[in-house]
C-alpha atoms as a PDB file:
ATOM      1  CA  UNK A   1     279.935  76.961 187.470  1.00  0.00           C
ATOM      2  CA  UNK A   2     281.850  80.091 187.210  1.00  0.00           C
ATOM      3  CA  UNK A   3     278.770  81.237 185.456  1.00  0.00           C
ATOM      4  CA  UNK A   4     276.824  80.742 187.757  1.00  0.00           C
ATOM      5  CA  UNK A   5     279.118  82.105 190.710  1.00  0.00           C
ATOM      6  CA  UNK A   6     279.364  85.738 188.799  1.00  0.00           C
ATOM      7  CA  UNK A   7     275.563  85.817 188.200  1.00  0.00           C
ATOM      8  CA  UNK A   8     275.070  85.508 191.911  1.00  0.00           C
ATOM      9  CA  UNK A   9     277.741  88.043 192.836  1.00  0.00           C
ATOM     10  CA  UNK A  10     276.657  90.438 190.605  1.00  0.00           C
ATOM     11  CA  UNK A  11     272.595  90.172 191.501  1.00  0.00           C
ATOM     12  CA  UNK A  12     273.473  91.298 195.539  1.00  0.00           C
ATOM     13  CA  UNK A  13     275.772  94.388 193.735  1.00  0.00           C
ATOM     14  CA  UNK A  14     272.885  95.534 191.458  1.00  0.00           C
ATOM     15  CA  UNK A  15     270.290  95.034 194.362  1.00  0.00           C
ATOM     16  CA  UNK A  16     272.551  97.048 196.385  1.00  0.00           C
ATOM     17  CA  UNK A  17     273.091  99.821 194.160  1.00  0.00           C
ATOM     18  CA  UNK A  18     269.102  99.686 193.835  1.00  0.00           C
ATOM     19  CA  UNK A  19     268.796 100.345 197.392  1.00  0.00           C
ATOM     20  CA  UNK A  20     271.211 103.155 197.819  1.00  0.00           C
ATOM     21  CA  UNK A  21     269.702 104.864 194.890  1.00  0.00           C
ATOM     22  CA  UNK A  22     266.218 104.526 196.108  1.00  0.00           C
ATOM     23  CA  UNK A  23     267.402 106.008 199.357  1.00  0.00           C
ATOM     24  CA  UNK A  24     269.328 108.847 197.433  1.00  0.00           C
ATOM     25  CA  UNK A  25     266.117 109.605 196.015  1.00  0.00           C
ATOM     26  CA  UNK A  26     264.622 109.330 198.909  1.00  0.00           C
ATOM     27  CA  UNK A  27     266.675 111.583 200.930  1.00  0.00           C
ATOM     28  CA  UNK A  28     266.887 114.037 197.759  1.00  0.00           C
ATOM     29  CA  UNK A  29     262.755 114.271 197.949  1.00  0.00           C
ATOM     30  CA  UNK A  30     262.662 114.712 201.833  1.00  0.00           C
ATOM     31  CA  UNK A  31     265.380 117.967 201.224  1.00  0.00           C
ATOM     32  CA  UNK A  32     263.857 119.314 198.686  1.00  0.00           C
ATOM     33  CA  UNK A  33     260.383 118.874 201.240  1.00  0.00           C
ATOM     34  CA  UNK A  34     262.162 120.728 204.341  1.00  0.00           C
ATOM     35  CA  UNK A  35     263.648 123.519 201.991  1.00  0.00           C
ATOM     36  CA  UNK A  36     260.157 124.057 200.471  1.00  0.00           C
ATOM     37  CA  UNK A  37     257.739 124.124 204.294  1.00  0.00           C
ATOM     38  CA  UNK A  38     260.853 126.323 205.089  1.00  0.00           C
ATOM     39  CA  UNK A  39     260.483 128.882 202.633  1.00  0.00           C
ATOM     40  CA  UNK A  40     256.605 128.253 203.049  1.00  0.00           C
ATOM     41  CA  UNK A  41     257.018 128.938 206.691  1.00  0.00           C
ATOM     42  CA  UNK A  42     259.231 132.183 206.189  1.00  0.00           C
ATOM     43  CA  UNK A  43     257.195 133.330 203.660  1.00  0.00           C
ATOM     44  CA  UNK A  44     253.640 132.804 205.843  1.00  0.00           C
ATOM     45  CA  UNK A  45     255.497 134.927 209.195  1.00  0.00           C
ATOM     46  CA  UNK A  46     256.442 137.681 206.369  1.00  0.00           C
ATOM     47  CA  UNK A  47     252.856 137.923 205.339  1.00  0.00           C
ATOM     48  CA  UNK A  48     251.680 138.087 208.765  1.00  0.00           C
ATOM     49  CA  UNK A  49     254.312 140.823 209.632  1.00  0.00           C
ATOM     50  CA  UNK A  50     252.957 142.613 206.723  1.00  0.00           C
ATOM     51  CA  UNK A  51     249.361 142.205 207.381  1.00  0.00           C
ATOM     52  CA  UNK A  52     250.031 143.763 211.248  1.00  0.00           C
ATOM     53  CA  UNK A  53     252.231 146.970 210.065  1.00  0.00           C
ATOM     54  CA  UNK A  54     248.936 147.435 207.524  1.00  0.00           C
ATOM     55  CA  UNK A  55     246.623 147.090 210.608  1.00  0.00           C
ATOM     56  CA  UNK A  56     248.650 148.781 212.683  1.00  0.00           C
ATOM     57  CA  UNK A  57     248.912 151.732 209.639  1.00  0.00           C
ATOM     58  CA  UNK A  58     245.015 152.121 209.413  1.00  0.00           C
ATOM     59  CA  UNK A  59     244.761 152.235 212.764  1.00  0.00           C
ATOM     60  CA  UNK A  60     246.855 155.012 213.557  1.00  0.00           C
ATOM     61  CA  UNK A  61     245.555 156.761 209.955  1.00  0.00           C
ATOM     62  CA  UNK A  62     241.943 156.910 212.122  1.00  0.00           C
ATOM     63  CA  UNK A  63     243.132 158.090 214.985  1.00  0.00           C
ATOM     64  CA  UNK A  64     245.241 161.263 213.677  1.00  0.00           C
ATOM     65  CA  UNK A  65     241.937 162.994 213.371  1.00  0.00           C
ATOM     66  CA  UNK A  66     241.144 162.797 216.581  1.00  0.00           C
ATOM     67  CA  UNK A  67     244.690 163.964 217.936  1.00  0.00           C
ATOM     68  CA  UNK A  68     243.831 166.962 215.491  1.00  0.00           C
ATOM     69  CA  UNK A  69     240.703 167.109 217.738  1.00  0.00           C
ATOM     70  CA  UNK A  70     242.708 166.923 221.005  1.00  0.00           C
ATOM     71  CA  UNK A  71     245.336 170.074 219.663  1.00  0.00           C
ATOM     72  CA  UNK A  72     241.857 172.454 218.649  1.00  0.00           C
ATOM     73  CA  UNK A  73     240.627 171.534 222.863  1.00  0.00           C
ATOM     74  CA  UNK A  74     244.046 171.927 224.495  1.00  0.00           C
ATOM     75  CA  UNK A  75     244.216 175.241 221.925  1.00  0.00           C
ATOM     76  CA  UNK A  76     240.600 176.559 223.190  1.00  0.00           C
ATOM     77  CA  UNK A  77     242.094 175.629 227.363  1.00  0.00           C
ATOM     78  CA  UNK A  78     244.484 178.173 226.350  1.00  0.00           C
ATOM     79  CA  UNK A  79     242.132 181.081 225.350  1.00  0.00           C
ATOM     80  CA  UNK A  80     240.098 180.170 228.502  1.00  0.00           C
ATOM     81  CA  UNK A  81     237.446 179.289 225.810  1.00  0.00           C
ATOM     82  CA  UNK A  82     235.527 176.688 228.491  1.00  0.00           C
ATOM     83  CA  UNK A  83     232.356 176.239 226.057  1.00  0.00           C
ATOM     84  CA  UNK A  84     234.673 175.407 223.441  1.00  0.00           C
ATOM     85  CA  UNK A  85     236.567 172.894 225.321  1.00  0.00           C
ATOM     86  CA  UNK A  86     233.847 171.173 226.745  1.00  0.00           C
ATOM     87  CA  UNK A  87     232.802 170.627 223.291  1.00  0.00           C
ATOM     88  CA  UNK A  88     235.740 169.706 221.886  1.00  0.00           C
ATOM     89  CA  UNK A  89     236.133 167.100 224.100  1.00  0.00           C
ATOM     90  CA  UNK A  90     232.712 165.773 224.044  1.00  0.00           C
ATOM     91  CA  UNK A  91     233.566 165.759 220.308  1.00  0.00           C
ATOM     92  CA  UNK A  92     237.148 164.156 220.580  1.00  0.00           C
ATOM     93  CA  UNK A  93     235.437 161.304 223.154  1.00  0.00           C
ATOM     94  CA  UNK A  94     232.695 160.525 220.500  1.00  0.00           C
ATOM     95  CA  UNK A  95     234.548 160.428 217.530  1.00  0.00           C
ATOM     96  CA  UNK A  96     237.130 158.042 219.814  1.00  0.00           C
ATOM     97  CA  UNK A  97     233.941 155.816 220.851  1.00  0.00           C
ATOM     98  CA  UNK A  98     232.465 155.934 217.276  1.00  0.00           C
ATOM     99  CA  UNK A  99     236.144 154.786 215.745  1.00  0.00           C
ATOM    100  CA  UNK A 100     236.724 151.688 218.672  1.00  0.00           C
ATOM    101  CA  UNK A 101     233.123 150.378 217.938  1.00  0.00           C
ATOM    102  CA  UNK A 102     233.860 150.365 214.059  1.00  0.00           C
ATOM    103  CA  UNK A 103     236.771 147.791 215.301  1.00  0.00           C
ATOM    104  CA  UNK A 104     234.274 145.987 217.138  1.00  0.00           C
ATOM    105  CA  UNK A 105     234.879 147.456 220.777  1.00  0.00           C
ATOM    106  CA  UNK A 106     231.756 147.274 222.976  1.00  0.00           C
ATOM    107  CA  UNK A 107     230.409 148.154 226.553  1.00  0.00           C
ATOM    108  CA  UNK A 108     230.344 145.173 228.965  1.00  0.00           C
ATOM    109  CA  UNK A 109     227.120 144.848 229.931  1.00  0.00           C
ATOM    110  CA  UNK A 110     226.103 145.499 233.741  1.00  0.00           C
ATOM    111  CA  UNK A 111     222.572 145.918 234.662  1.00  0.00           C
ATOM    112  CA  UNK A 112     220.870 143.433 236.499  1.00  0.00           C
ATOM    113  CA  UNK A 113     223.116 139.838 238.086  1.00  0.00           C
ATOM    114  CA  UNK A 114     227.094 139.434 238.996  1.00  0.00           C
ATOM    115  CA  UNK A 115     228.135 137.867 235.475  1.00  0.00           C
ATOM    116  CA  UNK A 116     232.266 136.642 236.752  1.00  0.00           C
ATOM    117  CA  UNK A 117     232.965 135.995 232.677  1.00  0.00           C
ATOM    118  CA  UNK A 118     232.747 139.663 231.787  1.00  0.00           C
ATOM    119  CA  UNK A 119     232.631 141.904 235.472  1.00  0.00           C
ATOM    120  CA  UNK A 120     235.507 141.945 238.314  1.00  0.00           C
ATOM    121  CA  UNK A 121     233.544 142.775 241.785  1.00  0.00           C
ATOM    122  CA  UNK A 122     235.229 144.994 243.965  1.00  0.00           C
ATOM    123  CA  UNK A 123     233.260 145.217 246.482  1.00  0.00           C
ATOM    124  CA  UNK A 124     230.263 143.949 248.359  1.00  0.00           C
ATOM    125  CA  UNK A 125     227.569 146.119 249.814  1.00  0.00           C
ATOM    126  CA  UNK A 126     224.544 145.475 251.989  1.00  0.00           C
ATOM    127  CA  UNK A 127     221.386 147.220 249.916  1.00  0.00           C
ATOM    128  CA  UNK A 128     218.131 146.743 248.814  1.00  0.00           C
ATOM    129  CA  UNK A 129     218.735 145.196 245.724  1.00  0.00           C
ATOM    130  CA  UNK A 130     218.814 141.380 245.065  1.00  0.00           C
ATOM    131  CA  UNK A 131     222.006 139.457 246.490  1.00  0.00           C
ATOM    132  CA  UNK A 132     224.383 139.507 244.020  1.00  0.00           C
ATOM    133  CA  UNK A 133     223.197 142.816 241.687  1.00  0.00           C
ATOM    134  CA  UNK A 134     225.331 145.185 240.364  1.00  0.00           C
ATOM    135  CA  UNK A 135     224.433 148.132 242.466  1.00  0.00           C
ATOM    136  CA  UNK A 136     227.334 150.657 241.240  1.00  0.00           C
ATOM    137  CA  UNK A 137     229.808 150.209 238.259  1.00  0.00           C
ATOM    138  CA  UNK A 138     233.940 151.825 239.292  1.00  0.00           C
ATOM    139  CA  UNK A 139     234.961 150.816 236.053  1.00  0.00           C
ATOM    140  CA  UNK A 140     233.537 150.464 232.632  1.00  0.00           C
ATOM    141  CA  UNK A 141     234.401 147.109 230.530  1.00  0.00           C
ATOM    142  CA  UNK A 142     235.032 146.391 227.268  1.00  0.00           C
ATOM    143  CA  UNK A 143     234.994 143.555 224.556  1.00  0.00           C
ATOM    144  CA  UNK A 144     236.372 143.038 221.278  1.00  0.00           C
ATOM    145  CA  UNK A 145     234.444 140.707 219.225  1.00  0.00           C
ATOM    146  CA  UNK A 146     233.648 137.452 221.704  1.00  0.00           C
ATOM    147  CA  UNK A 147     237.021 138.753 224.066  1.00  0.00           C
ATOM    148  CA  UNK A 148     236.600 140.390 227.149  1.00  0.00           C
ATOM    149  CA  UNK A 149     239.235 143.072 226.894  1.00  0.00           C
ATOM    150  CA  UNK A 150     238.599 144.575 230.244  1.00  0.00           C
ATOM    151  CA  UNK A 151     236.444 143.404 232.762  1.00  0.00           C
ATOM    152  CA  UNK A 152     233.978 145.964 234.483  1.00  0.00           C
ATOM    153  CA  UNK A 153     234.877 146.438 237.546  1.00  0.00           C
ATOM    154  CA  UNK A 154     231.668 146.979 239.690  1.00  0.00           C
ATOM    155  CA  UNK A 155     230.423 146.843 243.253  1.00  0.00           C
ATOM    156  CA  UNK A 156     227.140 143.908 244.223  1.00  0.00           C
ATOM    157  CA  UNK A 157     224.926 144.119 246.751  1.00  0.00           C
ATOM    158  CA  UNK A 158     225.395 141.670 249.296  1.00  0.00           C
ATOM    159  CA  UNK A 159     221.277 141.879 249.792  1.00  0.00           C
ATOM    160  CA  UNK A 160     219.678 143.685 252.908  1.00  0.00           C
ATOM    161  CA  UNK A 161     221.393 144.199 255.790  1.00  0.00           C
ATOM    162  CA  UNK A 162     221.753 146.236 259.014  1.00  0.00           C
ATOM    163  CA  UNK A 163     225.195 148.064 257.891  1.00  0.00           C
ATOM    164  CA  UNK A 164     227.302 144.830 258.370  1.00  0.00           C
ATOM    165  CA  UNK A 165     228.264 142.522 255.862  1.00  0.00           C
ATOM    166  CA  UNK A 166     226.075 139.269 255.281  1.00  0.00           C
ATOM    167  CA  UNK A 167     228.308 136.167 255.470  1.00  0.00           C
ATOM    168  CA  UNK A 168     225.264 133.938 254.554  1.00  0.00           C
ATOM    169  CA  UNK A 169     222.417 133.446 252.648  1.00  0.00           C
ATOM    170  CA  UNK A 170     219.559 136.135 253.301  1.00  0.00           C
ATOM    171  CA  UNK A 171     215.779 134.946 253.126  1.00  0.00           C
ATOM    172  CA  UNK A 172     213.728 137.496 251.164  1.00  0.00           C
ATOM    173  CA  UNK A 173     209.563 138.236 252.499  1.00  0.00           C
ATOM    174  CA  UNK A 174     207.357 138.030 249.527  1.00  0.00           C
END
């Protein structure tokens, strides 16, 4: 019987010792898991750092040109040159507006309806245009890709009227 009594001591010792081991491992695997996604994670916000000073790099690179452009119209303001500075800043505005829509940048459109997603209305006016037209753009817009950067800001007709501003809905002859 004394056997017997060791052989069931020692099988809970063993089965413990299992256990703890199995957790060591355990715990040993899930460490070595958290110290890897950390270095993963540190390593992905390094990349993106990078990735934005490189951006941020070409960017500038294009637009030194055109502050060389800017210098040779402030330099022709100076010799009261005003056909030369009217050209260099027509040039200095196109090469500006050919570089943004390389990036993507374009005009908000704003002919024809009120469009809230892409236009900020500043005003209503009584005219002869439809209710709700755009009859006069303040402010041009611009997107970036599918982003509305800046809204336009514009001014709509608020349909015919006799110089006061319709509250209601006008009823059009035709």
């Amino acid at each position: 019987m004394t056997d017997e009594q060791h052989v069931e001591e020692e099988a809970p010792v063993d089965e413990l010792t299992l256990v703890t081991q199995e957790r060591d491992e355990y715990l040993d695997a899930l460490q070595r898991l958290k110290a890897e996604f950390d270095n993963y994670r540190k390593r992905v916000a390094r990349d993106q750092q990078e990735l934005a000073a490189r951006a941020h790099e070409r960017l500038v690179k294009e637009l030194v040109p055109i502050l060389d452009d800017l210098e040779r119209a402030l330099e022709a303001v100076a010799q009261h040159e005003e056909a030369q500075l009217e050209e260099g800043v027509r040039l200095v505005h196109r090469s500006l507006g050919d570089l943004l829509a390389r990036e993507g940048l374009t005009e908000v459109q704003t002919a024809g309806k009120f469009d809230p997603h892409t236009q900020e209305a500043l005003l209503s006016q009584p005219s002869d245009e439809e209710e709700g037209s755009v009859i006069q753009v303040l402010q041009k817009g611009y997107s970036l890709g599918d982003r509305v950067l800046r809204p336009a800001r514009v001014v709509i007709s608020a349909g015919p009227g006799d110089g006061a501003l319709n509250s209601g809905v006008s009823e059009s002859s035709g």
